[in-house]
PDB file of N, CA and C in Angstrom:
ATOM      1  N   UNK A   1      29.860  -6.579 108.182  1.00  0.00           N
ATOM      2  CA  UNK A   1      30.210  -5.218 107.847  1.00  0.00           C
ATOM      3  C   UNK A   1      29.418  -4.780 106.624  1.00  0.00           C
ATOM      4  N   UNK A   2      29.453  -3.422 106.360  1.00  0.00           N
ATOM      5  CA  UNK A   2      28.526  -3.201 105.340  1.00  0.00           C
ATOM      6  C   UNK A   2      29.159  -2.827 103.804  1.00  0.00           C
ATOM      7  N   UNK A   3      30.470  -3.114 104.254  1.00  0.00           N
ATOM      8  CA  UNK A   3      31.043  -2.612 103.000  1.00  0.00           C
ATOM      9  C   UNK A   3      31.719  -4.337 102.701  1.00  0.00           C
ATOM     10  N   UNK A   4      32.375  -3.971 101.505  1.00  0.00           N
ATOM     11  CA  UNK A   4      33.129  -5.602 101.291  1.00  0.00           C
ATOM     12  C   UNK A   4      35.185  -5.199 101.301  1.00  0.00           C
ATOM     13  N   UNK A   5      35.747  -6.164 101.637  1.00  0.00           N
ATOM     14  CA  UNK A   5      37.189  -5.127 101.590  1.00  0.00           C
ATOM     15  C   UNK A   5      37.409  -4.473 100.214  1.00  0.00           C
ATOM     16  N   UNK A   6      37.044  -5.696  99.038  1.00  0.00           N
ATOM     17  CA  UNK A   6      37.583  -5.430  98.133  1.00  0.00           C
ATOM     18  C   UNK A   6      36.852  -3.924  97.207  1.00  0.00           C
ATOM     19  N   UNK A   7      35.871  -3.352  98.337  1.00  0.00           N
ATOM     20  CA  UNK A   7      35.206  -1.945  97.532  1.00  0.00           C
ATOM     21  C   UNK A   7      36.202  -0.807  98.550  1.00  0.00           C
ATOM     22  N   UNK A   8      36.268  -1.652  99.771  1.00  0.00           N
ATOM     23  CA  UNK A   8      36.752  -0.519 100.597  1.00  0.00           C
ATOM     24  C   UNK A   8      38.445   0.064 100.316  1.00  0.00           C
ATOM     25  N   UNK A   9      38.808  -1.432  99.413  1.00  0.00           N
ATOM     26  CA  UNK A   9      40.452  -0.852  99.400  1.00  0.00           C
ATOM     27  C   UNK A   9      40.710   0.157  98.230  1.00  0.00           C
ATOM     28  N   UNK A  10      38.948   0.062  97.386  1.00  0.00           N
ATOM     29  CA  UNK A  10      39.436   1.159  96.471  1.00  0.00           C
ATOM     30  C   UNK A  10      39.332   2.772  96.718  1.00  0.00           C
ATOM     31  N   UNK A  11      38.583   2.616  97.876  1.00  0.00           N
ATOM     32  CA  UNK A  11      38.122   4.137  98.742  1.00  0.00           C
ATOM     33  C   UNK A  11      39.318   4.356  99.135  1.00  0.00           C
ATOM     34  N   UNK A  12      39.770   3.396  99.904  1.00  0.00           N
ATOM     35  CA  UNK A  12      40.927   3.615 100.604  1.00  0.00           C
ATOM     36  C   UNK A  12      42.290   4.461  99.719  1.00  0.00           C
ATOM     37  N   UNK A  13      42.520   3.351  98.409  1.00  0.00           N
ATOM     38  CA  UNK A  13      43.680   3.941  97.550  1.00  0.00           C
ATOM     39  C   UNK A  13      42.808   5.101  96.627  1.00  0.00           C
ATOM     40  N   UNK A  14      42.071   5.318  96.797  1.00  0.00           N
ATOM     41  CA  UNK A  14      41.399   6.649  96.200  1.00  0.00           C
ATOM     42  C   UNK A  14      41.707   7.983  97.394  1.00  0.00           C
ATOM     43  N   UNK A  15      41.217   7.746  98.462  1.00  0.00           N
ATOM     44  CA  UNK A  15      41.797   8.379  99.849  1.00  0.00           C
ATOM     45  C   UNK A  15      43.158   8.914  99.788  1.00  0.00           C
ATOM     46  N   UNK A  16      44.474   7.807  99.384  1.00  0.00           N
ATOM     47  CA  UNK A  16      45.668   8.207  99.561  1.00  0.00           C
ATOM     48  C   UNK A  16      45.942   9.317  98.555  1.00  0.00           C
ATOM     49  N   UNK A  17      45.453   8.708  97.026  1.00  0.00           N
ATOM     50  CA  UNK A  17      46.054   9.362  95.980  1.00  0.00           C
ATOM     51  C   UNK A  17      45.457  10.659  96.597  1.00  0.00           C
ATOM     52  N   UNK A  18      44.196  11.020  96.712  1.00  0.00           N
ATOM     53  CA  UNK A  18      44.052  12.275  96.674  1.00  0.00           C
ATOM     54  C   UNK A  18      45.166  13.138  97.858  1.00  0.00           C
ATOM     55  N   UNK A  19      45.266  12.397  99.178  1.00  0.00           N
ATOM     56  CA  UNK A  19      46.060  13.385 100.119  1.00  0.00           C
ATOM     57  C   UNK A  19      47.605  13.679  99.170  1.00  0.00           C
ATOM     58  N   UNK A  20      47.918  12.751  98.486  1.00  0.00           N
ATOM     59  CA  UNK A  20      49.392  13.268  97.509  1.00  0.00           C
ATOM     60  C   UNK A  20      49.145  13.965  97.079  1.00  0.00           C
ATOM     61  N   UNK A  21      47.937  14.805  96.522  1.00  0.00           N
ATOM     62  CA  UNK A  21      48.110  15.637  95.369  1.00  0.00           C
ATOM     63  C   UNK A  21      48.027  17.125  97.002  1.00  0.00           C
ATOM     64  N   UNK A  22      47.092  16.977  98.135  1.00  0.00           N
ATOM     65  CA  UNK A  22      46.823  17.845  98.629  1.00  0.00           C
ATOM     66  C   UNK A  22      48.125  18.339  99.400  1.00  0.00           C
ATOM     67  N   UNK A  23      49.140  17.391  99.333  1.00  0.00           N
ATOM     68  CA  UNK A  23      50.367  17.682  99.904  1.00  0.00           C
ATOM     69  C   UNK A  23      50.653  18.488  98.651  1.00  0.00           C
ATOM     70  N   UNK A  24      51.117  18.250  97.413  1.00  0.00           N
ATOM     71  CA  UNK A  24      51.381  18.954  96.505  1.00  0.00           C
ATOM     72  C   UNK A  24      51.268  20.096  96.588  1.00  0.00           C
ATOM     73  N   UNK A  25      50.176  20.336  96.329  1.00  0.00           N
ATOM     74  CA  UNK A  25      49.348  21.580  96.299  1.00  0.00           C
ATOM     75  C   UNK A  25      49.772  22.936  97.149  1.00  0.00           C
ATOM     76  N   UNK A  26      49.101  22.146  98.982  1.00  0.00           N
ATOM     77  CA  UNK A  26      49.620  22.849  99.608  1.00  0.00           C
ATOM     78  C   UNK A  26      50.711  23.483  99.933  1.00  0.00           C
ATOM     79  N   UNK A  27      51.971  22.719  99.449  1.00  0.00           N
ATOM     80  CA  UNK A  27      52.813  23.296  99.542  1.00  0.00           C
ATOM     81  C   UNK A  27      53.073  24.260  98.588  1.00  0.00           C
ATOM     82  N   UNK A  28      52.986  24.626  97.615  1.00  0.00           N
ATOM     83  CA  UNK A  28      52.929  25.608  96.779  1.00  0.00           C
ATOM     84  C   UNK A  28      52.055  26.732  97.137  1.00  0.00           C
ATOM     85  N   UNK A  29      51.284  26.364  97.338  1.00  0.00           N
ATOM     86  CA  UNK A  29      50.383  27.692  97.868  1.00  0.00           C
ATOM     87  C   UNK A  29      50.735  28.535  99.029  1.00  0.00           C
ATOM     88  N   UNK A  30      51.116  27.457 100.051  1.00  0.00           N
ATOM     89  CA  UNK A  30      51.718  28.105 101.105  1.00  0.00           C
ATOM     90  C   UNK A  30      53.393  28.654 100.995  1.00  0.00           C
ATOM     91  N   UNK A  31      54.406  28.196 100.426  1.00  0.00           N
ATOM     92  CA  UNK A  31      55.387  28.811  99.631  1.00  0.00           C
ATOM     93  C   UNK A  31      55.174  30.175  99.041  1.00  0.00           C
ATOM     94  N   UNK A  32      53.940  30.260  97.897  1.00  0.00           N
ATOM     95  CA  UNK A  32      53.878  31.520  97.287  1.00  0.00           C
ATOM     96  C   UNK A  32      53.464  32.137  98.176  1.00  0.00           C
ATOM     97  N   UNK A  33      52.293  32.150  98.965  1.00  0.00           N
ATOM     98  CA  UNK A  33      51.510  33.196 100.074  1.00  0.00           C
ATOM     99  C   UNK A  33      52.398  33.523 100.855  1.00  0.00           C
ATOM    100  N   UNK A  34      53.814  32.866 101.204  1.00  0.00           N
ATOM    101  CA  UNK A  34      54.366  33.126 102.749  1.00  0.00           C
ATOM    102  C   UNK A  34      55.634  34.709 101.719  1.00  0.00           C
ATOM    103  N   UNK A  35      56.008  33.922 100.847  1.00  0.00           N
ATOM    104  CA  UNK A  35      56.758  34.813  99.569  1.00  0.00           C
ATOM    105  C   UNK A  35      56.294  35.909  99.171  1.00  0.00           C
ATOM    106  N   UNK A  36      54.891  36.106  98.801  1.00  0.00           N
ATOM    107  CA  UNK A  36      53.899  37.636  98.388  1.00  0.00           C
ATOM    108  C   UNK A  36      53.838  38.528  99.620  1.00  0.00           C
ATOM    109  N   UNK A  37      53.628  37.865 101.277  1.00  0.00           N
ATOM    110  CA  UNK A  37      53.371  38.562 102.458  1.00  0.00           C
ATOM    111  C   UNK A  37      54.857  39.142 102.307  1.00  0.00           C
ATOM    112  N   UNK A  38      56.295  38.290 102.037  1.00  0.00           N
ATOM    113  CA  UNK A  38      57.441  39.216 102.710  1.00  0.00           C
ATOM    114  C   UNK A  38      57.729  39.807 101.741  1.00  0.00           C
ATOM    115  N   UNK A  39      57.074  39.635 100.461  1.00  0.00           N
ATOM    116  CA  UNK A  39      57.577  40.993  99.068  1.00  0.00           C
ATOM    117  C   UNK A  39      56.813  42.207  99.498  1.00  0.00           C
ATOM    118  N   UNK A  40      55.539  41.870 100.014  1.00  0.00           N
ATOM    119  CA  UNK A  40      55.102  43.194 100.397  1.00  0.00           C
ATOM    120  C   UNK A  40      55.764  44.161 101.670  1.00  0.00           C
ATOM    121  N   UNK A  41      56.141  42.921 102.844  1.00  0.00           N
ATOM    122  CA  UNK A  41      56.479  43.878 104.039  1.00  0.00           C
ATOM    123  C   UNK A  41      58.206  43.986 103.722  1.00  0.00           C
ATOM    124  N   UNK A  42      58.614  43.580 102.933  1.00  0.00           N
ATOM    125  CA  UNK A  42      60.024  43.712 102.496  1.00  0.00           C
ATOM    126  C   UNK A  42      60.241  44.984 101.600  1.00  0.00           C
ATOM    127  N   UNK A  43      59.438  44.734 100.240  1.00  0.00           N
ATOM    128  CA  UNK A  43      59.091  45.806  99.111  1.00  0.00           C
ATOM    129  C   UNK A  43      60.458  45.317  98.589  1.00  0.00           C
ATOM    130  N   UNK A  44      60.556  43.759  97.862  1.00  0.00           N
ATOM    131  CA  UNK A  44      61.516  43.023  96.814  1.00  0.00           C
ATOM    132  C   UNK A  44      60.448  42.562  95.997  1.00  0.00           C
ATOM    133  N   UNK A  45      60.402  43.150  95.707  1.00  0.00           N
ATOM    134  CA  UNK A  45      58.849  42.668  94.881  1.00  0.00           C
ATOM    135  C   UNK A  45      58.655  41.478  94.088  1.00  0.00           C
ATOM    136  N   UNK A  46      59.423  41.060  93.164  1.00  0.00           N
ATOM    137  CA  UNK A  46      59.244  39.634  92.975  1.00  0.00           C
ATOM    138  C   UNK A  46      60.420  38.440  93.587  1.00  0.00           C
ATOM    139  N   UNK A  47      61.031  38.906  94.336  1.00  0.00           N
ATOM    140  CA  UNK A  47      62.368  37.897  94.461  1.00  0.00           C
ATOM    141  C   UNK A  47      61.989  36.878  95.549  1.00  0.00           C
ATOM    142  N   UNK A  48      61.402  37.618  96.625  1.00  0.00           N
ATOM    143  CA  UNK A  48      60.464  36.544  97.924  1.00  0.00           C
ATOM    144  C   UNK A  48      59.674  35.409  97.342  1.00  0.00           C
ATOM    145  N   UNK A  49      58.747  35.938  96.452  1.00  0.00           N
ATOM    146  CA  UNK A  49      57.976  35.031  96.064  1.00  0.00           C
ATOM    147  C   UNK A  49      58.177  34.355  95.312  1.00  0.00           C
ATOM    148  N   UNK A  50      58.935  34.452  94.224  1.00  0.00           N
ATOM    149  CA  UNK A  50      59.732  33.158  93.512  1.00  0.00           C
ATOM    150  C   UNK A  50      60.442  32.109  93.988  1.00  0.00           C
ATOM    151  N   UNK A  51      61.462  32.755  95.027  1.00  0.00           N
ATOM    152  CA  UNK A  51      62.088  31.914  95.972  1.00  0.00           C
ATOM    153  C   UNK A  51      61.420  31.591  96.595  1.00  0.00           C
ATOM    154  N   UNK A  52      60.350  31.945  97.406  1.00  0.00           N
ATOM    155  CA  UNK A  52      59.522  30.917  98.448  1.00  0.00           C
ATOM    156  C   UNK A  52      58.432  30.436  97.205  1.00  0.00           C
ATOM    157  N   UNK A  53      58.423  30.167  96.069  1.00  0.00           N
ATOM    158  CA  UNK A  53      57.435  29.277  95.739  1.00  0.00           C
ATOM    159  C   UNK A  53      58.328  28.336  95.137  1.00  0.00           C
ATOM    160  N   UNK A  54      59.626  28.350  94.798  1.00  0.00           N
ATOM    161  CA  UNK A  54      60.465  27.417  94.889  1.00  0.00           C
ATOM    162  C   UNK A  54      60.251  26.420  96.016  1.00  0.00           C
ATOM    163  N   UNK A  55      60.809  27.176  97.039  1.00  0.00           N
ATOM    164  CA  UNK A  55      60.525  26.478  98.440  1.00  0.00           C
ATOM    165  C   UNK A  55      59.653  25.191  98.626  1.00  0.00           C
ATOM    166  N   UNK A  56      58.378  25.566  97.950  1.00  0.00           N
ATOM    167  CA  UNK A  56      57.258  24.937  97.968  1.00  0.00           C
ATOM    168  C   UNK A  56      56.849  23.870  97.079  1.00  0.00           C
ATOM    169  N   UNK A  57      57.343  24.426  96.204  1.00  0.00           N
ATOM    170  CA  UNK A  57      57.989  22.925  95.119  1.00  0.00           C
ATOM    171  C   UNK A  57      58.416  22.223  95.903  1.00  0.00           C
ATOM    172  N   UNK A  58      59.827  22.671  96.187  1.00  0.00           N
ATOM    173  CA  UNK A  58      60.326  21.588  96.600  1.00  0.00           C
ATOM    174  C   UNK A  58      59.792  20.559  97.811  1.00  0.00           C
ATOM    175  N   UNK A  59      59.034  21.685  98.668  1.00  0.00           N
ATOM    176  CA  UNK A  59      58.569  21.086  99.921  1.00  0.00           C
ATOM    177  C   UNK A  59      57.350  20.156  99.550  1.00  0.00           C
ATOM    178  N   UNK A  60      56.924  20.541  98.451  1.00  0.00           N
ATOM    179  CA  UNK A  60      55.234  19.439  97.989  1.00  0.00           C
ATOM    180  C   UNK A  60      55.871  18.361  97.434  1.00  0.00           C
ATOM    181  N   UNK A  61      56.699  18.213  97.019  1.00  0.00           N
ATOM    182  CA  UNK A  61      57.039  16.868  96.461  1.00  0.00           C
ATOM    183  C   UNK A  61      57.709  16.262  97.336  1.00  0.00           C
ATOM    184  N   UNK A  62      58.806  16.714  98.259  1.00  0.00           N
ATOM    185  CA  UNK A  62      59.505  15.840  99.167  1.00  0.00           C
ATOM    186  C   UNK A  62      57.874  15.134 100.425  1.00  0.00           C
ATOM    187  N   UNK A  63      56.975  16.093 100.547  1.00  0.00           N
ATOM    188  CA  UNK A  63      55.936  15.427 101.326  1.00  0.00           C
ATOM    189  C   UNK A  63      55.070  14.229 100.580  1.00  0.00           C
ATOM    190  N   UNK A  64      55.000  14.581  99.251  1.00  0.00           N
ATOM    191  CA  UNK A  64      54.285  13.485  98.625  1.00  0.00           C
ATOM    192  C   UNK A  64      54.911  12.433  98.408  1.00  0.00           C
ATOM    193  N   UNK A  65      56.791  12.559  98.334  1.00  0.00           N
ATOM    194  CA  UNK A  65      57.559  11.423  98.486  1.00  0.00           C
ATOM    195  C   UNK A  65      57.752  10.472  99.732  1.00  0.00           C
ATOM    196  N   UNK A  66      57.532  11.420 100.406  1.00  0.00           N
ATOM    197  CA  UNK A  66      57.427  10.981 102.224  1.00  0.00           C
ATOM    198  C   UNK A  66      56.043   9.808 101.759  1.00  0.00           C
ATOM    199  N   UNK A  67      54.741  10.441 101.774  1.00  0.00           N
ATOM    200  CA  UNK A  67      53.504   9.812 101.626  1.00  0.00           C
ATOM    201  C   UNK A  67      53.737   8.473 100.956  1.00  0.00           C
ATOM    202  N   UNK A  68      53.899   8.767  99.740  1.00  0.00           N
ATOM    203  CA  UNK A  68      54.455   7.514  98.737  1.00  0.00           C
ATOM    204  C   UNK A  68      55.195   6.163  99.142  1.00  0.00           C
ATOM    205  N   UNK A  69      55.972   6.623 100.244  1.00  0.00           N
ATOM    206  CA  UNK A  69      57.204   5.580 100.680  1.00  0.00           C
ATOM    207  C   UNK A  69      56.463   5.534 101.908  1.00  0.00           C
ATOM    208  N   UNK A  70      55.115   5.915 102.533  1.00  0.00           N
ATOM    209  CA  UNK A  70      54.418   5.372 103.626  1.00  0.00           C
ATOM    210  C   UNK A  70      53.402   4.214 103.279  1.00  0.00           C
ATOM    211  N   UNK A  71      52.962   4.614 101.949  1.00  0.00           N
ATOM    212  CA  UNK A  71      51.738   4.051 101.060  1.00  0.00           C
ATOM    213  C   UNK A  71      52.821   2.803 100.648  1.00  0.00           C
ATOM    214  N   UNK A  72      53.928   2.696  99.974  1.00  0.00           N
ATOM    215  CA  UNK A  72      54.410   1.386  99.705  1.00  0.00           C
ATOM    216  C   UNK A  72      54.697   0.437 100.950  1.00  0.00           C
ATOM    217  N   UNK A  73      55.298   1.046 102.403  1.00  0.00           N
ATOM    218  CA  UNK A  73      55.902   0.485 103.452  1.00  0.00           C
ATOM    219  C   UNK A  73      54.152  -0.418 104.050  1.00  0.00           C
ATOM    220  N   UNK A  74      52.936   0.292 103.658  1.00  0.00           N
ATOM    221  CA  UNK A  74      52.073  -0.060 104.256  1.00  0.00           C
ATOM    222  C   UNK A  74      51.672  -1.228 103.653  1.00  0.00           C
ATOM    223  N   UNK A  75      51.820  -1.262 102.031  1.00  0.00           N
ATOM    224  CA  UNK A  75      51.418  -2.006 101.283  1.00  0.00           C
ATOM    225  C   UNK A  75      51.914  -3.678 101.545  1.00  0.00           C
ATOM    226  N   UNK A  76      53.349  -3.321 101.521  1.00  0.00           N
ATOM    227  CA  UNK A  76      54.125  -4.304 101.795  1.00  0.00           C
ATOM    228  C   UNK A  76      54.039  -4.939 103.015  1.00  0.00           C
ATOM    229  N   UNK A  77      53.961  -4.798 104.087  1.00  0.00           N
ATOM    230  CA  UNK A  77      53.757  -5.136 105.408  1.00  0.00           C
ATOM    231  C   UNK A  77      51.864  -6.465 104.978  1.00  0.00           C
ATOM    232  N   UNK A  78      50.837  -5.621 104.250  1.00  0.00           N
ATOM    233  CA  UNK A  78      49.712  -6.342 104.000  1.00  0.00           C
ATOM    234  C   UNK A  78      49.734  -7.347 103.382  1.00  0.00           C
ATOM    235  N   UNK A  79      50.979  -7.163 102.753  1.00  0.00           N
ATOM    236  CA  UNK A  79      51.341  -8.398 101.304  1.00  0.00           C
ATOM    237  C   UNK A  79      51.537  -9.712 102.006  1.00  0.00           C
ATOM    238  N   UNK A  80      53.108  -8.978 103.108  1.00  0.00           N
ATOM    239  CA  UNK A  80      53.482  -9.817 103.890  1.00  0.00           C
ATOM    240  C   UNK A  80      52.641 -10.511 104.587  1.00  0.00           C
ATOM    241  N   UNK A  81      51.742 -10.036 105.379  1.00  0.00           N
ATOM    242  CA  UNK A  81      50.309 -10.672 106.320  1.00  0.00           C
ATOM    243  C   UNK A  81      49.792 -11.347 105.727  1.00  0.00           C
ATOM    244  N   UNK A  82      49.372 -11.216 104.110  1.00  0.00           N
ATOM    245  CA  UNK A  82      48.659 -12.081 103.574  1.00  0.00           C
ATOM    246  C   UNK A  82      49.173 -13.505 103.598  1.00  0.00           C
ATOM    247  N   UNK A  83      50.211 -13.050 102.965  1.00  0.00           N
ATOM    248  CA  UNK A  83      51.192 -14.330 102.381  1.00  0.00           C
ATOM    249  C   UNK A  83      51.200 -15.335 103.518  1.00  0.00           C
ATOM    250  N   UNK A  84      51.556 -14.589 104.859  1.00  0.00           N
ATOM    251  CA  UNK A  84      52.110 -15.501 105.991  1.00  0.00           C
ATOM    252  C   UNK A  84      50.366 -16.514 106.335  1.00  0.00           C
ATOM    253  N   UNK A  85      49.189 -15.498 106.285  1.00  0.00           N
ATOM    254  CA  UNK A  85      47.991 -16.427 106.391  1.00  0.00           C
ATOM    255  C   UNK A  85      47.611 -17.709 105.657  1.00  0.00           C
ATOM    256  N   UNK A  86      48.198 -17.294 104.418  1.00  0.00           N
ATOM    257  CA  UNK A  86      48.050 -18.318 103.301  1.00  0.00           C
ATOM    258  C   UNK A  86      49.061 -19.617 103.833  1.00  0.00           C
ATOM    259  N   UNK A  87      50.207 -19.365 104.171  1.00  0.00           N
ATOM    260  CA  UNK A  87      51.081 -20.810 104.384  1.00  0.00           C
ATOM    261  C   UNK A  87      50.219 -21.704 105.477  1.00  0.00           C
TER     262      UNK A  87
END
Protein backbone atom coordinates (compact mmCIF):
# COMPACT_ATOMS: atom_id res chain seq x y z
CA UNK A 1 0.00 0.00 0.00
CA UNK A 2 1.21 3.40 -0.42
CA UNK A 3 0.37 4.90 2.61
CA UNK A 4 1.53 3.38 6.16
CA UNK A 5 -1.57 2.85 8.79
CA UNK A 6 0.05 4.75 11.23
CA UNK A 7 -0.05 8.16 8.68
CA UNK A 8 -3.39 7.03 7.52
CA UNK A 9 -5.06 6.91 11.05
CA UNK A 10 -4.08 10.46 11.37
CA UNK A 11 -6.01 11.48 8.06
CA UNK A 12 -8.49 9.43 9.18
CA UNK A 13 -8.98 11.14 12.90
CA UNK A 14 -8.34 14.43 11.13
CA UNK A 15 -11.39 13.35 8.67
CA UNK A 16 -13.70 12.74 11.73
CA UNK A 17 -12.84 15.82 13.75
CA UNK A 18 -13.51 17.92 10.90
CA UNK A 19 -17.17 16.22 9.95
CA UNK A 20 -18.01 17.23 13.98
CA UNK A 21 -17.45 20.59 13.52
CA UNK A 22 -19.46 20.40 9.90
CA UNK A 23 -22.33 18.86 11.79
CA UNK A 24 -22.04 21.81 14.13
CA UNK A 25 -22.09 24.26 11.88
CA UNK A 26 -24.62 23.07 9.69
CA UNK A 27 -26.95 22.91 11.92
CA UNK A 28 -26.97 26.38 12.87
CA UNK A 29 -27.00 27.70 9.66
CA UNK A 30 -29.72 25.73 8.58
CA UNK A 31 -31.81 26.57 11.90
CA UNK A 32 -31.19 30.36 11.28
CA UNK A 33 -31.95 30.25 7.33
CA UNK A 34 -35.12 28.01 7.86
CA UNK A 35 -36.08 30.90 10.93
CA UNK A 36 -35.21 34.26 8.59
CA UNK A 37 -37.39 32.46 5.48
CA UNK A 38 -40.57 32.10 8.09
CA UNK A 39 -39.87 35.73 9.76
CA UNK A 40 -40.14 36.97 6.42
CA UNK A 41 -43.23 34.94 5.04
CA UNK A 42 -44.71 35.19 8.60
CA UNK A 43 -43.61 39.07 9.23
CA UNK A 44 -42.50 38.02 13.30
CA UNK A 45 -39.59 39.44 12.61
CA UNK A 46 -37.19 38.29 15.05
CA UNK A 47 -39.00 35.51 17.03
CA UNK A 48 -38.69 32.61 14.04
CA UNK A 49 -35.27 33.08 13.83
CA UNK A 50 -34.11 32.99 17.26
CA UNK A 51 -36.18 30.09 17.94
CA UNK A 52 -35.14 28.20 14.92
CA UNK A 53 -31.50 29.04 15.55
CA UNK A 54 -32.03 27.66 18.90
CA UNK A 55 -33.29 24.69 17.15
CA UNK A 56 -30.03 24.39 15.55
CA UNK A 57 -27.97 24.55 18.45
CA UNK A 58 -29.49 22.21 19.73
CA UNK A 59 -29.68 20.02 16.64
CA UNK A 60 -25.59 20.58 15.90
CA UNK A 61 -24.58 19.30 18.99
CA UNK A 62 -26.96 16.39 19.53
CA UNK A 63 -25.44 15.31 15.78
CA UNK A 64 -21.91 15.85 16.82
CA UNK A 65 -22.84 13.82 19.99
CA UNK A 66 -24.35 11.14 17.83
CA UNK A 67 -20.80 11.31 15.70
CA UNK A 68 -18.70 11.25 18.88
CA UNK A 69 -20.38 8.09 20.39
CA UNK A 70 -19.88 6.54 16.67
CA UNK A 71 -16.10 7.63 16.68
CA UNK A 72 -15.69 6.02 20.33
CA UNK A 73 -18.01 2.71 19.50
CA UNK A 74 -15.57 2.44 16.40
CA UNK A 75 -12.57 2.97 18.34
CA UNK A 76 -13.31 0.46 20.78
CA UNK A 77 -14.38 -2.40 18.65
CA UNK A 78 -10.34 -1.73 16.93
CA UNK A 79 -8.92 -1.84 20.41
CA UNK A 80 -10.80 -4.92 20.92
CA UNK A 81 -9.43 -6.56 17.44
CA UNK A 82 -6.18 -5.60 18.33
CA UNK A 83 -5.99 -6.97 21.65
CA UNK A 84 -7.72 -10.30 20.57
CA UNK A 85 -4.68 -10.55 17.63
CA UNK A 86 -2.12 -10.02 20.14
CA UNK A 87 -3.24 -13.11 22.55
Amino acid sequence: MFFNKKKNKHFESLGLASIMGIHLVSGVVVGMAMGYYLDKFLGTKPWMTILFLVFGIIAGYKNMFREMQRIQKKEAEADAEEKSEKD
